[in-house]
Protein backbone atom coordinates (compact mmCIF):
# COMPACT_ATOMS: atom_id res chain seq x y z
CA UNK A 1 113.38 240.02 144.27
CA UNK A 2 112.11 237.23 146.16
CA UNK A 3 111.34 233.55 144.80
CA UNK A 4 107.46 233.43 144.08
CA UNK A 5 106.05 229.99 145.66
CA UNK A 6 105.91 228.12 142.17
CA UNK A 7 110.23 228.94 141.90
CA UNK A 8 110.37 227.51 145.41
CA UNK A 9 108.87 224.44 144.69
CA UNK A 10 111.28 223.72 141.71
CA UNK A 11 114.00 224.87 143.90
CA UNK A 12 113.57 222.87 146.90
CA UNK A 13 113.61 219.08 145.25
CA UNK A 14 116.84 220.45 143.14
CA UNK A 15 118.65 221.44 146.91
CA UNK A 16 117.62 218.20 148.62
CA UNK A 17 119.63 216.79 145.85
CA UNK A 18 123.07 218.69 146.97
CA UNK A 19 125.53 215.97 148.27
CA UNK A 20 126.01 217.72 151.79
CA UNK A 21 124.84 221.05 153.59
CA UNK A 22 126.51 224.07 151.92
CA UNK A 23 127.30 227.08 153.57
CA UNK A 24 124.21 228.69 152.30
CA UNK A 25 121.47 226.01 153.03
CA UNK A 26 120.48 224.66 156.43
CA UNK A 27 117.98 221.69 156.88
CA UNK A 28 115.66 221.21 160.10
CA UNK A 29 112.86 219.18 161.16
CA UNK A 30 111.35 220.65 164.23
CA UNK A 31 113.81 222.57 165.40
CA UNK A 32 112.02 226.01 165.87
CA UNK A 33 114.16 227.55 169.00
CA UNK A 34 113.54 231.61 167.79
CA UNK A 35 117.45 231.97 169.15
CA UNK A 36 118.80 229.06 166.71
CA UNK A 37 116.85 230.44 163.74
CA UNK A 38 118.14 234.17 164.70
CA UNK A 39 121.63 233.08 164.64
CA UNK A 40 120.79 230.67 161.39
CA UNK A 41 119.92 233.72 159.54
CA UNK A 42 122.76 235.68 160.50
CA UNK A 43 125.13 232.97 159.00
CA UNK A 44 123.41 232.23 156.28
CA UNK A 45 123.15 235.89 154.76
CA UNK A 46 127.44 235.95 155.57
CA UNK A 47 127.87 232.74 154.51
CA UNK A 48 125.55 233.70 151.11
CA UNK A 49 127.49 237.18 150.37
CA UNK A 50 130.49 234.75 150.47
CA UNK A 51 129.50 232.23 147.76
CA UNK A 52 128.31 234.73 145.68
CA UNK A 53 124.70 233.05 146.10
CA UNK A 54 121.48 235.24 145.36
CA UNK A 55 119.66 233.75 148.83
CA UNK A 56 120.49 231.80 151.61
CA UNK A 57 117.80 229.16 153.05
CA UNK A 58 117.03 227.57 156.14
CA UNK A 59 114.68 224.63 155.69
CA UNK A 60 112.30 222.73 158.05
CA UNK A 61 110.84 219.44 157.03
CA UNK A 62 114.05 218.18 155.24
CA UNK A 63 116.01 215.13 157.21
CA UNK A 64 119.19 216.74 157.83
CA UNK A 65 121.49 213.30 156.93
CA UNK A 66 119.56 211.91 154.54
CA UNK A 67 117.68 215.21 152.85
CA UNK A 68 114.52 213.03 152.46
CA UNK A 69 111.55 215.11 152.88
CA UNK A 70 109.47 214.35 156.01
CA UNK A 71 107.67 217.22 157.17
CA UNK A 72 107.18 219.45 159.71
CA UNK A 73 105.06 221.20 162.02
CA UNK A 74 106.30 224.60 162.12
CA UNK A 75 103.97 227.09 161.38
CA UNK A 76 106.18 230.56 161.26
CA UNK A 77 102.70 232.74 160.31
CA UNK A 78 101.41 231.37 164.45
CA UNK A 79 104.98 231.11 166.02
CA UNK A 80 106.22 233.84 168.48
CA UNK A 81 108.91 234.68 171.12
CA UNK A 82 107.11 235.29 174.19
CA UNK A 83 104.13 237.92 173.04
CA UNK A 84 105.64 239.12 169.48
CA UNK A 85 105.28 237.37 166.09
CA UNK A 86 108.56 235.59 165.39
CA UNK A 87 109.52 237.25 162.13
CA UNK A 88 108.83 240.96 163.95
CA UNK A 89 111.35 239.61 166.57
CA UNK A 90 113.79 238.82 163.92
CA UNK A 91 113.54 242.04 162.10
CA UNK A 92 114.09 243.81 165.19
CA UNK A 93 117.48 241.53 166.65
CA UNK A 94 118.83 241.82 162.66
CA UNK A 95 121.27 244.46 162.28
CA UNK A 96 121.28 245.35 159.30
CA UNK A 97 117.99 244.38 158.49
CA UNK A 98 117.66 242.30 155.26
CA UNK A 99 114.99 240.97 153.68
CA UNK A 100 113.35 237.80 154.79
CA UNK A 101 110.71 235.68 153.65
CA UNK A 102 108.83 232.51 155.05
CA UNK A 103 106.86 230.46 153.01
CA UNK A 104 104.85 227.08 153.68
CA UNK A 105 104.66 224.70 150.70
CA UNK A 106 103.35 221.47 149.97
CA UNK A 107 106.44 219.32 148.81
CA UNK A 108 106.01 215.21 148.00
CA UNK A 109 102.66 215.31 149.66
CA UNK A 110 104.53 216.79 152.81
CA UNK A 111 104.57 220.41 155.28
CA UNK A 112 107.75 222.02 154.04
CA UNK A 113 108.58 225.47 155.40
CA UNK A 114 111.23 227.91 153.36
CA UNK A 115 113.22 230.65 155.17
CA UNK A 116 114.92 232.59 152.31
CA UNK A 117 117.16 234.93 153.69
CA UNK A 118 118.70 238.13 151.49
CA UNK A 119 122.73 238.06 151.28
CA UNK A 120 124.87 240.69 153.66
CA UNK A 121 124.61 243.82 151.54
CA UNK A 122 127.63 246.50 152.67
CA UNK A 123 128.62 244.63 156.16
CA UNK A 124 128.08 241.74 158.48
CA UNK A 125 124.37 240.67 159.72
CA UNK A 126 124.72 240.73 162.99
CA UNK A 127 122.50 238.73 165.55
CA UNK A 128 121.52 240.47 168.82
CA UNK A 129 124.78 241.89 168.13
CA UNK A 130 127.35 239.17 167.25
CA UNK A 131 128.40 238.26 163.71
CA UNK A 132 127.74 234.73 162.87
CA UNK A 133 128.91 232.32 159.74
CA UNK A 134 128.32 228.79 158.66
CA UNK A 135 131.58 226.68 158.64
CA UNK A 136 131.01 223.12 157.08
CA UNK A 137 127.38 222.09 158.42
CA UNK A 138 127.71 224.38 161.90
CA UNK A 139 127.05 228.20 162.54
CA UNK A 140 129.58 229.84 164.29
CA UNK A 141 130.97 233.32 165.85
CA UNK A 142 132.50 235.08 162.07
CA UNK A 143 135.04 237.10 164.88
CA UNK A 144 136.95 233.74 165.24
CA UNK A 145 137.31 232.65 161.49
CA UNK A 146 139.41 235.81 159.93
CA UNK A 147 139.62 233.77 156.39
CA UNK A 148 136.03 233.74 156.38
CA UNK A 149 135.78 237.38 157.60
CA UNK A 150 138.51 238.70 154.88
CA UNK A 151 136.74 236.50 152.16
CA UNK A 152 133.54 238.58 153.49
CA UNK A 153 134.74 242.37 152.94
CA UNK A 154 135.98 241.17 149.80
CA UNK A 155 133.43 240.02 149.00
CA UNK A 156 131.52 243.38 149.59
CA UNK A 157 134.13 244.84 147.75
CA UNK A 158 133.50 243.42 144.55
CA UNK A 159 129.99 244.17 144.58
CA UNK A 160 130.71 247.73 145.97
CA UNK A 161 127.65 250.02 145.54
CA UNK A 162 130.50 252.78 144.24
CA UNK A 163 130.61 250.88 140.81
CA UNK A 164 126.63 250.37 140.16
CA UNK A 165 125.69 252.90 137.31
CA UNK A 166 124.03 256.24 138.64
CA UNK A 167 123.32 257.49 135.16
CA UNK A 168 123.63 255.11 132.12
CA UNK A 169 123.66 255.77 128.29
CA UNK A 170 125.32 258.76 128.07
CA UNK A 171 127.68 260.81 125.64
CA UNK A 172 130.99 262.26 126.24
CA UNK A 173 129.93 265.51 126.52
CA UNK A 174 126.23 264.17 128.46
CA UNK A 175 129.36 263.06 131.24
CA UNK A 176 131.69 265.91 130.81
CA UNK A 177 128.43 267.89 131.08
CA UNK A 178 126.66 266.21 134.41
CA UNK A 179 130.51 265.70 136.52
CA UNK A 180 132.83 268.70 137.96
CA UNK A 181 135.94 267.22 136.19
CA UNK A 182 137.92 270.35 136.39
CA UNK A 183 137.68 269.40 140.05
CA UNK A 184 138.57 266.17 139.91
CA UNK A 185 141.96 267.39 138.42
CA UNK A 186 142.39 270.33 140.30
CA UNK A 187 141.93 268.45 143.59
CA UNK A 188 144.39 265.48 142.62
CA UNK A 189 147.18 268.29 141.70
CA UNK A 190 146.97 266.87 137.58
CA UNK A 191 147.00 268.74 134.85
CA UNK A 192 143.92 268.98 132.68
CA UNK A 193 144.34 267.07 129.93
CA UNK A 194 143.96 268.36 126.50
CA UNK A 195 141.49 266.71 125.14
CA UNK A 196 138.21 264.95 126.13
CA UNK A 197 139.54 261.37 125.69
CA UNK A 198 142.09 261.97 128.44
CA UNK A 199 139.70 263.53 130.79
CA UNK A 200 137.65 260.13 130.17
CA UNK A 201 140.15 257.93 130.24
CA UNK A 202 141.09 259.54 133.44
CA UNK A 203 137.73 259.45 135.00
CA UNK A 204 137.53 256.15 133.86
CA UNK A 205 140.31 254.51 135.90
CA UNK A 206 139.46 255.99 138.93
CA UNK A 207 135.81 254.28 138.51
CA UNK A 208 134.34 257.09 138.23
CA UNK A 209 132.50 256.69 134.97
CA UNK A 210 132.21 252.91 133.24
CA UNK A 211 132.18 252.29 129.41
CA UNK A 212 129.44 250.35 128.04
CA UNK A 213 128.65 249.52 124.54
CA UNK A 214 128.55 252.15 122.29
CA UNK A 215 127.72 254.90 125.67
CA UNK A 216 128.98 256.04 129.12
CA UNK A 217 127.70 255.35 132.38
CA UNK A 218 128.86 257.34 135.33
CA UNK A 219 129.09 255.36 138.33
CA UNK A 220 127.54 255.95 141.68
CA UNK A 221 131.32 257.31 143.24
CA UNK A 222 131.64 259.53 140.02
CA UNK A 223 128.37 261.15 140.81
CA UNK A 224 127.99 260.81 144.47
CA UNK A 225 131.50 263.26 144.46
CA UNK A 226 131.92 264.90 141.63
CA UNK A 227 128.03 265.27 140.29
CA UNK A 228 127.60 269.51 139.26
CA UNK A 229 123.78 269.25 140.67
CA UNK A 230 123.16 266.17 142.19
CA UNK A 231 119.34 266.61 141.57
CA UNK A 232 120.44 265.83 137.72
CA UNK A 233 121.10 262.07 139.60
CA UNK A 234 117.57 260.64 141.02
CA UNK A 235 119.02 257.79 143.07
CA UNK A 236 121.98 259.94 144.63
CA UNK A 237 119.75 263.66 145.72
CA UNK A 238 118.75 262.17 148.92
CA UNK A 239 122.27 261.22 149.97
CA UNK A 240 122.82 265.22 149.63
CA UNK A 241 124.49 266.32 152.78
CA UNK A 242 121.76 268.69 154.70
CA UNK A 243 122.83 271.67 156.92
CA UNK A 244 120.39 272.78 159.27
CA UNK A 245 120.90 275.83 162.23
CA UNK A 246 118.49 276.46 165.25
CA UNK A 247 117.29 278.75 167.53
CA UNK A 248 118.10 277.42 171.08
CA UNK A 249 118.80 274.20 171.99
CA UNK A 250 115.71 272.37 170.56
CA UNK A 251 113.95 271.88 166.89
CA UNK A 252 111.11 273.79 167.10
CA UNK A 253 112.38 276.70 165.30
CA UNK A 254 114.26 276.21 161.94
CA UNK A 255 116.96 279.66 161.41
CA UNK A 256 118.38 278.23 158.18
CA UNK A 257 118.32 275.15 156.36
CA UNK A 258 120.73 274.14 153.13
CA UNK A 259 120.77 271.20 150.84
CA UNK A 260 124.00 270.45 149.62
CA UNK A 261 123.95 270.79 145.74
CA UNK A 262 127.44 269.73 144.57
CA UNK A 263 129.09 266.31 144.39
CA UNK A 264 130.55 265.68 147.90
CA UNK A 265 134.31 266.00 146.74
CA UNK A 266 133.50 269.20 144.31
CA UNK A 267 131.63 270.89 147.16
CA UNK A 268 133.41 270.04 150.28
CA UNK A 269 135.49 273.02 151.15
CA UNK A 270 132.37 275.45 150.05
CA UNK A 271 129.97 272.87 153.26
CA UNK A 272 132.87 273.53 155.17
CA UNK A 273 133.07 277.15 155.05
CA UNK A 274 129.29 277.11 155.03
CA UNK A 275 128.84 274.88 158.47
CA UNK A 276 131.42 277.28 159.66
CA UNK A 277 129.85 280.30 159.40
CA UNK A 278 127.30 279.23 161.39
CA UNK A 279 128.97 278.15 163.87
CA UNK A 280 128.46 280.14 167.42
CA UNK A 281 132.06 282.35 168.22
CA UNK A 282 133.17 283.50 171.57
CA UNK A 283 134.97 286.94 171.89
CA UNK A 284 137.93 287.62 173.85
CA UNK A 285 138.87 290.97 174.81
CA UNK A 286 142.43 292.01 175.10
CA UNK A 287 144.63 294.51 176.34
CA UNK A 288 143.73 296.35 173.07
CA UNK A 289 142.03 294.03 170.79
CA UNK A 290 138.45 292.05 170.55
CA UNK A 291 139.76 289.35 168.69
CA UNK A 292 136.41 286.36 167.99
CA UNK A 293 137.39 282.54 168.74
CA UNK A 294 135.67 279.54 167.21
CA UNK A 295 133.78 277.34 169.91
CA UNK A 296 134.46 274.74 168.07
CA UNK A 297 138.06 273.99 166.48
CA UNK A 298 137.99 273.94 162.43
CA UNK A 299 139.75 270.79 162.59
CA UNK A 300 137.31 268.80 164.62
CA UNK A 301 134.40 269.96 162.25
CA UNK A 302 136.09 269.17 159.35
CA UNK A 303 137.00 265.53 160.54
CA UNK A 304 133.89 264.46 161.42
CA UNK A 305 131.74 265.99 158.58
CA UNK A 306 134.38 263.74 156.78
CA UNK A 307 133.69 260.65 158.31
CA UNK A 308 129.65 260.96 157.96
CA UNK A 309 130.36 261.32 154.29
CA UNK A 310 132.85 258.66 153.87
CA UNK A 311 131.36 256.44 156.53
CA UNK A 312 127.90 256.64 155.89
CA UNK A 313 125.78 253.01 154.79
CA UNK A 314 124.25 253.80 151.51
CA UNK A 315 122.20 250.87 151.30
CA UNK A 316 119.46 252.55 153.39
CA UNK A 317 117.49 254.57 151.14
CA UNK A 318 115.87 258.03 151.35
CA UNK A 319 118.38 259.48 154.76
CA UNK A 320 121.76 260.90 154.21
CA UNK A 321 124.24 262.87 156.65
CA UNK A 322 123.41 265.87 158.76
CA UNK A 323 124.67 268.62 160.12
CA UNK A 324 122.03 270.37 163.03
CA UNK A 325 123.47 273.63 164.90
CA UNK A 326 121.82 274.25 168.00
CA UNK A 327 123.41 276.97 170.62
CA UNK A 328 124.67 274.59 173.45
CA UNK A 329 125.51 271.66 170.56
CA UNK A 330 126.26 270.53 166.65
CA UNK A 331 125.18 266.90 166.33
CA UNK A 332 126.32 265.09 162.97
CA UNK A 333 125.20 262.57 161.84
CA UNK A 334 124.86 260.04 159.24
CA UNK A 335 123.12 256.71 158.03
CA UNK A 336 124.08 253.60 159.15
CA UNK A 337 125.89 252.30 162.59
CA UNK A 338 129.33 252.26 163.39
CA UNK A 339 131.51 248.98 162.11
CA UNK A 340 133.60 249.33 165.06
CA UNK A 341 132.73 249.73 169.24
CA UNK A 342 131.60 253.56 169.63
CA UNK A 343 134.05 252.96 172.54
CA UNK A 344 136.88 251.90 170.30
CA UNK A 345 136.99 254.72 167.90
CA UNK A 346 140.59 256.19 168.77
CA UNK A 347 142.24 253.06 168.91
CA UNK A 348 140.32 250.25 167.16
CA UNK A 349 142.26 249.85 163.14
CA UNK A 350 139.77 251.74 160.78
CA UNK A 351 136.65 249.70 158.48
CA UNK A 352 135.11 251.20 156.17
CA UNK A 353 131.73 250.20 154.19
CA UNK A 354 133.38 252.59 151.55
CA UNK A 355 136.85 251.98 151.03
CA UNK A 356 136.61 253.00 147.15
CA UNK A 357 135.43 256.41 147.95
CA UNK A 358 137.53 257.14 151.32
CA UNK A 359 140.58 256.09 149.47
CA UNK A 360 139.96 258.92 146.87
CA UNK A 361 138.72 261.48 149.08
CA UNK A 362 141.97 261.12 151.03
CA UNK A 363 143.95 261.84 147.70
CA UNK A 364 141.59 264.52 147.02
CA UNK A 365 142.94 265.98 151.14
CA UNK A 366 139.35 265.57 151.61
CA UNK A 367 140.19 263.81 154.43
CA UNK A 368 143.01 261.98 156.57
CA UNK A 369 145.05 258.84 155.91
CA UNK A 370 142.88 255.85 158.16
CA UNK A 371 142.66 256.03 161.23
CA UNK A 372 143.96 259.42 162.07
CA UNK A 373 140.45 261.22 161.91
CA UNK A 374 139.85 260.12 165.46
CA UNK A 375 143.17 261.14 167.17
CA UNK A 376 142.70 264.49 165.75
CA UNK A 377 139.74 264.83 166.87
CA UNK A 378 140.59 263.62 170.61
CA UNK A 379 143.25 265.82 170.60
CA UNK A 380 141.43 269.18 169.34
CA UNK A 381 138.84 268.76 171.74
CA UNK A 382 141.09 268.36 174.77
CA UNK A 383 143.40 271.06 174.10
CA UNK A 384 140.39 273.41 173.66
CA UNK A 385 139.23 271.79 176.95
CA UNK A 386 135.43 270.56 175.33
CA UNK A 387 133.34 267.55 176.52
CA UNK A 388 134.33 264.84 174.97
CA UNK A 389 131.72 263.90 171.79
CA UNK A 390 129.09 262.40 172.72
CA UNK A 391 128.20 259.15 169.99
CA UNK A 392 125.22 257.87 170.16
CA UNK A 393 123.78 254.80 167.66
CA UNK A 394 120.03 253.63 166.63
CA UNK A 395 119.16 251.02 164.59
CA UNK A 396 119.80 253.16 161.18
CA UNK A 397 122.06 256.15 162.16
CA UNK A 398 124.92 257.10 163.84
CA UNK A 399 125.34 260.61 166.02
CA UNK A 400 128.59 262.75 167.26
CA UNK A 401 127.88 265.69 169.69
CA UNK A 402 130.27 268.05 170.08
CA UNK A 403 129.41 269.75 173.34
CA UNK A 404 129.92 273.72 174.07
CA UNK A 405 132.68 274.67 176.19
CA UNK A 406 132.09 274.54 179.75
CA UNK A 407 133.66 274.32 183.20
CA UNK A 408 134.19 271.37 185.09
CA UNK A 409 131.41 272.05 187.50
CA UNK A 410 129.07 272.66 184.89
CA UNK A 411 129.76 269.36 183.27
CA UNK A 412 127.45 266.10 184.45
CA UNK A 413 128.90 263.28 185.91
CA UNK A 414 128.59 261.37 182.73
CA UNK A 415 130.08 264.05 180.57
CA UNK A 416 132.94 263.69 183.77
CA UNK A 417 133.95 260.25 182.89
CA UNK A 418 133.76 260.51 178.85
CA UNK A 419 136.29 262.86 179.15
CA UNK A 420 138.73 260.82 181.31
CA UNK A 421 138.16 257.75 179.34
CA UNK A 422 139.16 259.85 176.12
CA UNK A 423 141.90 260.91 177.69
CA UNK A 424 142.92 257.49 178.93
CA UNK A 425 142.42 256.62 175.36
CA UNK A 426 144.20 259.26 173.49
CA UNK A 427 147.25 258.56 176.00
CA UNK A 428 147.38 255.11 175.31
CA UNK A 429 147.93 255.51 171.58
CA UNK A 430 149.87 257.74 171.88
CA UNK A 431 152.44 256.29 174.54
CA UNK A 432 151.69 258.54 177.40
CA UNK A 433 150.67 258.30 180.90
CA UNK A 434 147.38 259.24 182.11
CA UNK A 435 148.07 260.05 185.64
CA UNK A 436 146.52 262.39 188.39
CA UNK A 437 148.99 265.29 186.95
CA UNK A 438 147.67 264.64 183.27
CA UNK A 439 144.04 264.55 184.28
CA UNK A 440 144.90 267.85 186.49
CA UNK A 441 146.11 269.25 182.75
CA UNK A 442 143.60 268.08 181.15
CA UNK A 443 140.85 269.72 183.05
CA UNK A 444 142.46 272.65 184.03
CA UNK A 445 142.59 271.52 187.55
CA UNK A 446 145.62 273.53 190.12
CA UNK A 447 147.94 270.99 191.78
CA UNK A 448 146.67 272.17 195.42
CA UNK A 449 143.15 270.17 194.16
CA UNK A 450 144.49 267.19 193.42
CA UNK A 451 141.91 264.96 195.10
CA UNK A 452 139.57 266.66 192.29
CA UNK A 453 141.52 264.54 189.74
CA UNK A 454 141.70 261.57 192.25
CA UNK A 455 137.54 261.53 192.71
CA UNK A 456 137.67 261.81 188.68
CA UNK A 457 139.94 259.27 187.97
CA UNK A 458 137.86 256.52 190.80
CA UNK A 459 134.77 257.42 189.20
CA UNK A 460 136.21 256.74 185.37
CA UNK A 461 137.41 253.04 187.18
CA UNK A 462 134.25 252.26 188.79
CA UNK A 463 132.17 253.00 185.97
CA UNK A 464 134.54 250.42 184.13
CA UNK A 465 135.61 252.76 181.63
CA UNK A 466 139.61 252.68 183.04
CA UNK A 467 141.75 250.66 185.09
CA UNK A 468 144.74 251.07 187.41
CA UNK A 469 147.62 249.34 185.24
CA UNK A 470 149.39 248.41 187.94
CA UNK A 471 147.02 248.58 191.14
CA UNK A 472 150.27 247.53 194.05
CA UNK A 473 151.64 250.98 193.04
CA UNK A 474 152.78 253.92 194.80
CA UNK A 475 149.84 257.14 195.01
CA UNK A 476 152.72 259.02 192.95
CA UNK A 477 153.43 256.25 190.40
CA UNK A 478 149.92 254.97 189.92
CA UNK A 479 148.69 255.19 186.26
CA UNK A 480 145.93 254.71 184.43
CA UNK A 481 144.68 252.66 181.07
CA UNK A 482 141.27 252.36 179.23
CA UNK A 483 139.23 248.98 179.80
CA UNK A 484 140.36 247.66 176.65
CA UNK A 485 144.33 247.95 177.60
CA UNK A 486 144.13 246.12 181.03
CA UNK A 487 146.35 243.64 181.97
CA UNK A 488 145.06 240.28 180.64
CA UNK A 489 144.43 239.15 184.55
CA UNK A 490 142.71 241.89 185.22
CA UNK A 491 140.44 242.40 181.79
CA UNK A 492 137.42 244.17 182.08
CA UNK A 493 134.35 242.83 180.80
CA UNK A 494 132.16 245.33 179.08
């Protein structure tokens, strides 16, 4: 909760007193330039989270040197970037958005305007798309201090939304009653043990239930994956992954629609089989048997409802992840953007907001160890010769597309190049080539059309999505890299 005026005016004499600038409080005069404050607030909300402060400030009408209160002029209720109200511009450059509040006060007789700004929550504020940080009594890029950027995810860590209580005063049998325990055992290979205090005790070091005084509470990772009906847990039924299946290849007619029930870890394999089955198949007729294909493979399904679980923000309220089935597409998707580049998924080393809960759903074989989801995927989709996914971001959710299977001439020119630069990408991790012949493979393409896989591979380099490695070189020894593996002389600026 925000400070109500009469806190703020005890609270601004006692940080006037502080010996220097912290890392959490920023003093101006008249220095209202909307792209300084935007950057101000993106440091001070990292730079907050860090010190383990409830709020960081930015101040006008306090002397910077000196902290003596002289005033101001800034008005933030009439000031505005070009024709929209500044704060609305904030809001709308803040990812994620966090709370902010201006307030004009009367301090020593003088115009004193507060900025309190709510801490990073789950990951970096970002600033028209950078991550910024105070260092000392200057704001600064966060990607070029890594202590300050490792003493930032810890600090996330530690006040992980996995450990705040999803259901609190209960008895042993209240939790034995409301969590799929045999689950949890059955899914870790452990035996069950043979009496209730070991199944606690169990539960308990996993953080999946906490002890408080005299009662249980079971913790928002013991009921977000093991919860029996996750109705029974108010703040965790909207994070309930949703299945929904169309007719044709819009929304205006809902076939089926299914609410998850189960805890995500106790009910994974049964969404699975369910997201399966409705699933469009292909048949194949044989010599002597009509034997029906998946159009999409298992494995890429499985991966990728995996990360929208596991990857998911679950500080934004009332949205969780989504399967939609449509008969040219399956988009899934889930709340939050991505930590990393959309364009960097297959190679970028893996972040995740939840490392507490990806760590056990990969003992569980929910999913695979970090980083591997990705390559899988690649992989699957190439050698059942798909489009590559298509992932798209807004400001509170992120989107894969898995495309039907179709021919290269019935692809787009955009679809075209995603699939070369996922190629180029999937090579380059995994210490291959991507050449004309490897393109020609990957597209089914015969070797008397090999200027098909020439005008793909120029297109993919003028788009900026590959390079020539080495562009002196022979037609038959000329290769191919991704943007982000280019020579350092020849980096590509995207």
């Amino acid at each position: 909760m925000m400070h109500t005026r009469d806190q703020l005016l005890h609270l601004v004499p006692d940080l006037t007193t502080l010996p220097a600038e912290t890392e959490w409080v920023e003093f101006k005069v008249d220095n209202t330039d909307p792209e300084m404050i935007g950057k101000s607030v993106s440091a001070l909300s990292n730079s907050a989270r860090i010190a383990g402060e409830d709020f960081g400030y930015l101040i006008w009408g306090i002397e910077d040197g000196t902290h003596k209160t002289v005033g101001t002029m800034f008005d933030p209720a009439r000031a505005k970037k070009g024709n929209e109200q500044l704060e609305t511009w904030l809001v709308r450059l803040l990812q994620p958005q966090i709370h902010l509040q201006f307030d004009r006060l009367t301090v020593n007789r003088k115009d004193v305007v507060v900025l309190t700004i709510e801490p990073a929550i789950s990951e970096p504020v970002k600033f028209r798309g950078v991550e910024y940080v105070r260092v000392g009594p200057s704001t600064r890029e966060l990607a070029k201090y890594t202590d300050r950027m490792r003493r930032l995810w810890r600090a996330f860590d530690q006040r992980s939304w996995t450990k705040a209580a999803a259901r609190e005063r209960l008895t042993d049998d209240q939790v034995l009653g409301l969590l799929d325990y045999p689950s949890y055992f059955h899914m870790l290979n452990l035996p069950l043990p043979e009496n209730r205090h070991g199944i606690l005790d169990a539960l308990r070091a996993d953080g999946l239930i906490a002890k408080e005084p005299g009662s249980w509470a079971i913790t928002n990772l013991g009921g977000v994956l093991l919860a029996r009906r996750l109705a029974d847990f108010p703040s965790l039924a909207r994070k309930a992954f949703r299945v929904i299946r169309y007719r044709g290849s819009n929304r205006l007619e809902t076939l089926k629609e299914q609410i998850g029930a189960r805890g995500y870890a106790s009910g994974f394999e049964g969404l699975i089989d369910y997201v399966n089955g409705l699933l469009p198949t292909s048949e194949e007729v044989g010599s002597a048997l009509r034997t029906t294909n998946a159009v999409y493979p298992p494995l890429v399904v499985r991966e990728l409802v995996a990360n929208a679980l596991i990857h998911q923000d679950f500080g934004i309220t009332g949205a969780g992840p989504m399967v939609e089935i449509f008969d040219d597409r399956v988009e899934i998707s889930n709340p939050g953007q991505p930590l990393i580049d959309k364009q960097r998924l297959v190679d970028a080393p893996p972040r995740s907001r939840n490392e507490e809960l990806a760590s056990l759903l990969r003992r569980m074989g929910v999913c695979e160890e970090r980083g591997s989801g990705w390559d899988k995927v690649a992989s699957q989709v190439e050698v059942h010769h798909l489009p590559a996914p298509e992932v798209t971001t807004t400001d509170e959710t992120m989107r894969v597309t898995l495309l039907n299977q179709r021919s290269l001439g019935d692809m787009t020119g955009d679809e075209r190049a995603a699939a070369v630069y996922l190629h180029a990408c999937l090579n380059q991790v995994s210490r291959l080539n991507t050449t004309n012949s490897s393109v020609r493979e990957r597209f089914g393409i015969e070797e008397r059309n090999k200027a098909t896989a020439s005008r793909l591979l120029k297109d993919a380099v003028n788009r900026g999505l590959i390079v020539a490695y080495d562009p002196d070189a022979s037609p038959r020894m000329m290769r191919y890299v991704p943007f982000w593996a280019a020579p350092d002389d020849r980096q590509v600026d995207r």
